[in-house]
C-alpha atoms as a PDB file:
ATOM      1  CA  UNK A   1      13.279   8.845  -3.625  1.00  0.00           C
ATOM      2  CA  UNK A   2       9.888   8.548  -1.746  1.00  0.00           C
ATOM      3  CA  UNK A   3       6.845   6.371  -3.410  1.00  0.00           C
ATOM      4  CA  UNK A   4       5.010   9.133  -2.737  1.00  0.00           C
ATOM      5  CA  UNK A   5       6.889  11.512  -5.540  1.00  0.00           C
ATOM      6  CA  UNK A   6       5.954   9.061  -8.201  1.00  0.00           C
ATOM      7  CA  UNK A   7       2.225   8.044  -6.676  1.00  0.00           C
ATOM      8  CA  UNK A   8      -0.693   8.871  -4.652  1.00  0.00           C
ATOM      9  CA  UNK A   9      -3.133   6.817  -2.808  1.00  0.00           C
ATOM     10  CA  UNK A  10      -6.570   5.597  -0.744  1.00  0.00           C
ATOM     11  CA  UNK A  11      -7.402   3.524   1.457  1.00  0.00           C
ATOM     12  CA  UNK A  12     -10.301   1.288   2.397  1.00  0.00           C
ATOM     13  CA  UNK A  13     -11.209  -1.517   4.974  1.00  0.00           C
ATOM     14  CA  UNK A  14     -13.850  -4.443   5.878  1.00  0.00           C
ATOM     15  CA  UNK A  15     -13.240  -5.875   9.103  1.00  0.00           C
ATOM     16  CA  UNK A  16      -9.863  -6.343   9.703  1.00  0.00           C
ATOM     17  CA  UNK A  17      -8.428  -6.742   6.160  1.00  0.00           C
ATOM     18  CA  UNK A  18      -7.131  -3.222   4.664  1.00  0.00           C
ATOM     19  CA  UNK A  19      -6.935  -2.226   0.913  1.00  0.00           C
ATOM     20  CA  UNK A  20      -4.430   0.508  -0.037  1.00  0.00           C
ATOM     21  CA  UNK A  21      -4.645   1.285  -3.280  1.00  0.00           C
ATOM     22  CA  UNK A  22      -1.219   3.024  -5.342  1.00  0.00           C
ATOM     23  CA  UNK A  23      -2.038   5.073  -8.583  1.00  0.00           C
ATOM     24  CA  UNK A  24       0.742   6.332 -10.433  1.00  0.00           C
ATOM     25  CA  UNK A  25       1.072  10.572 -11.082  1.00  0.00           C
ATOM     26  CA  UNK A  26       2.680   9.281 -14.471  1.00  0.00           C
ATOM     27  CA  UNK A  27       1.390   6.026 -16.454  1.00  0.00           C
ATOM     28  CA  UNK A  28       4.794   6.039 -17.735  1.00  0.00           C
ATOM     29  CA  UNK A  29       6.143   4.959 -13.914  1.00  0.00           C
ATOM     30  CA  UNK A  30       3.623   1.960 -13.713  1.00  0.00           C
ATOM     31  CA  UNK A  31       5.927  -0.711 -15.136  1.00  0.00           C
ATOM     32  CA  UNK A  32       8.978   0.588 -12.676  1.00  0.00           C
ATOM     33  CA  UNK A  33       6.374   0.346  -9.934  1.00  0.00           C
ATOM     34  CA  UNK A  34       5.338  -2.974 -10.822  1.00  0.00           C
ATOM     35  CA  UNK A  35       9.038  -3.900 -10.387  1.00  0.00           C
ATOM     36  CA  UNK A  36      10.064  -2.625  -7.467  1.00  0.00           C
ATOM     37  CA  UNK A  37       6.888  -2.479  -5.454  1.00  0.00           C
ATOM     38  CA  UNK A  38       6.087  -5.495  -4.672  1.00  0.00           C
ATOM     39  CA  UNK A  39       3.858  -7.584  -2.077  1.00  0.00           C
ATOM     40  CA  UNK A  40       7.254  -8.577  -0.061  1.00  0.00           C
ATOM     41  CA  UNK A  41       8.744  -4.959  -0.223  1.00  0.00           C
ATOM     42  CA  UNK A  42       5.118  -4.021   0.985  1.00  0.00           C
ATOM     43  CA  UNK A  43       4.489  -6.343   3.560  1.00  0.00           C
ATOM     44  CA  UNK A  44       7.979  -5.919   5.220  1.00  0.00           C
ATOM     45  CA  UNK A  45       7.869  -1.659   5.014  1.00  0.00           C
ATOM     46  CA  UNK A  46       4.627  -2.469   7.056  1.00  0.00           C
ATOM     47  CA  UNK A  47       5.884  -4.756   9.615  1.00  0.00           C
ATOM     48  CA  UNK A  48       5.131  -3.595  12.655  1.00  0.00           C
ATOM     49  CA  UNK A  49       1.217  -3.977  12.093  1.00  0.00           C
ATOM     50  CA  UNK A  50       0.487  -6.199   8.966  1.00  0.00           C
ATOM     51  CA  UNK A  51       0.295  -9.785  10.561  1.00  0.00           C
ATOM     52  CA  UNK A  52      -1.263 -11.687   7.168  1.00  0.00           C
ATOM     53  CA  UNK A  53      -0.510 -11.741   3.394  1.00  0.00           C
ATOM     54  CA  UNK A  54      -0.275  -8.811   1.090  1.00  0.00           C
ATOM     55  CA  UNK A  55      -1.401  -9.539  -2.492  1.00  0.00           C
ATOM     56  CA  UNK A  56      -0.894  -6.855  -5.273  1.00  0.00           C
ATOM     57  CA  UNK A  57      -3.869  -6.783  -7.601  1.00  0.00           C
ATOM     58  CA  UNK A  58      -2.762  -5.088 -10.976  1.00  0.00           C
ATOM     59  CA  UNK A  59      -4.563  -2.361 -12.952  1.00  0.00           C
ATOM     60  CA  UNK A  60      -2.475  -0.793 -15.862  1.00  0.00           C
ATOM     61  CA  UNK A  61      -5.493   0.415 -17.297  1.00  0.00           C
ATOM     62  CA  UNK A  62      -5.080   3.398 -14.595  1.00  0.00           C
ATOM     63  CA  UNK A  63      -1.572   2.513 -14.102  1.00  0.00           C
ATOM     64  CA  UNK A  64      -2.426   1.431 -10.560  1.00  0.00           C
ATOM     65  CA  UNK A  65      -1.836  -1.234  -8.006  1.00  0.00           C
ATOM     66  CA  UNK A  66      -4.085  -2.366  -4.921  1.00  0.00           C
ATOM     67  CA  UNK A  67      -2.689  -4.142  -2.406  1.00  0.00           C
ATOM     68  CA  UNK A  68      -4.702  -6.306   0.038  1.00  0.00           C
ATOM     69  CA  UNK A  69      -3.178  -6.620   3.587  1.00  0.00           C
ATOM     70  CA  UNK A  70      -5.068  -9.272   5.895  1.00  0.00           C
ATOM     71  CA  UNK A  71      -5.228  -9.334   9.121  1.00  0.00           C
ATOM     72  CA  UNK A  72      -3.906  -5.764   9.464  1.00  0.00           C
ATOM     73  CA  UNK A  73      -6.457  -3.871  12.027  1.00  0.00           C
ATOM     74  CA  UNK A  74      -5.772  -5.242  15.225  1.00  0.00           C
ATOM     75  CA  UNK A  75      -8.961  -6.970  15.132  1.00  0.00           C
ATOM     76  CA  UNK A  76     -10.997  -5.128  13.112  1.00  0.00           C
ATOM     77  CA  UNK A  77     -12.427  -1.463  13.398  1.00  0.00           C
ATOM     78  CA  UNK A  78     -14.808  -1.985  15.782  1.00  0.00           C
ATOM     79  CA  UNK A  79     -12.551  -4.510  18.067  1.00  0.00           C
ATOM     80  CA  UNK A  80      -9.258  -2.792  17.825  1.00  0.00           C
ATOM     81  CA  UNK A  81      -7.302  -0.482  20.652  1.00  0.00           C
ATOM     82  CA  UNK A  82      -5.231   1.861  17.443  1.00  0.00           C
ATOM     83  CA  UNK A  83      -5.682   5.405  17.254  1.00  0.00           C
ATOM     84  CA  UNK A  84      -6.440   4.865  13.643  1.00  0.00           C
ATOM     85  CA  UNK A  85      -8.406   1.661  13.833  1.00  0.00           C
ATOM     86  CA  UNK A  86      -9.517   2.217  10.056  1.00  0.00           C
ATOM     87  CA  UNK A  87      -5.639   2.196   9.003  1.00  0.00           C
ATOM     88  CA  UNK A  88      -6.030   5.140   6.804  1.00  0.00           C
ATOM     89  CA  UNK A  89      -2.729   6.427   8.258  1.00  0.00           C
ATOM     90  CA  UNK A  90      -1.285   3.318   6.781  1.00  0.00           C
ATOM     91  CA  UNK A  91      -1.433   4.826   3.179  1.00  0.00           C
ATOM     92  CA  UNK A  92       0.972   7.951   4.776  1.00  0.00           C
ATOM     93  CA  UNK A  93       3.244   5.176   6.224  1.00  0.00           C
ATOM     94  CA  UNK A  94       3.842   3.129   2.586  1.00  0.00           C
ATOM     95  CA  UNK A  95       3.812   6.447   1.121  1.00  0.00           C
ATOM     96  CA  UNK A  96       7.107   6.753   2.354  1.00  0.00           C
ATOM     97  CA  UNK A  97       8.255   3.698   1.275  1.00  0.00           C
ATOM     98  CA  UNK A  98      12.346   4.374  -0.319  1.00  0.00           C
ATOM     99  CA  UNK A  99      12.225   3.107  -4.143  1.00  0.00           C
ATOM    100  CA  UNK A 100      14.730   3.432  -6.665  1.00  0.00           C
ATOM    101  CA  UNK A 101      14.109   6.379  -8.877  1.00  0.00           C
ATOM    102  CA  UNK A 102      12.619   5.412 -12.832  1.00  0.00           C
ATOM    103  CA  UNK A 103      15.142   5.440 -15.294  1.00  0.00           C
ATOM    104  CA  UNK A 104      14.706   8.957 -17.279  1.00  0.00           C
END
């Protein structure tokens, strides 16, 4: 199944770091999430333009994630060459991340 039938999400930048964040439709799904999506799994869907580290901040209080990919703007906004130099396309792309469905 898609990420993006158990989750929605935003994005945000400064300079050439991007934040995407990944809230859960159900709270229920948040602990299946937090198993199988993970800053490696993350990282390696996005390979093609996230050069630095992903890290996976936690918030179960919304049963949400936000991951922080460095160095993943070609620059930064104002300095890269992308069509999308703000990366908000990027949610789209790990919205179609494969994951294994939840257990019912």
């Amino acid at each position: 199944m898609k990420l993006r039938e158990l989750a929605h999400s935003r994005t945000g930048d400064k300079g050439n770091t991007l934040n995407i964040s990944v809230i859960c439709y159900d709270a229920q799904h948040y602990d299946h999430l937090r198993t199988v999506l993970t800053p490696e799994r993350v990282k390696a869907h996005l390979r093609d333009v996230v050069r630095g580290d992903v890290v996976r901040h936690e918030l179960p209080a919304i049963a949400a994630f936000n991951f922080v990919l460095g160095n993943a703007l070609g620059g930064g906004v104002t300095r890269s060459l992308a069509l999308d130099a703000h990366g908000k396309s990027l949610s789209s792309a790990l919205m179609d991340l494969d994951v294994e469905a939840p257990a019912s």
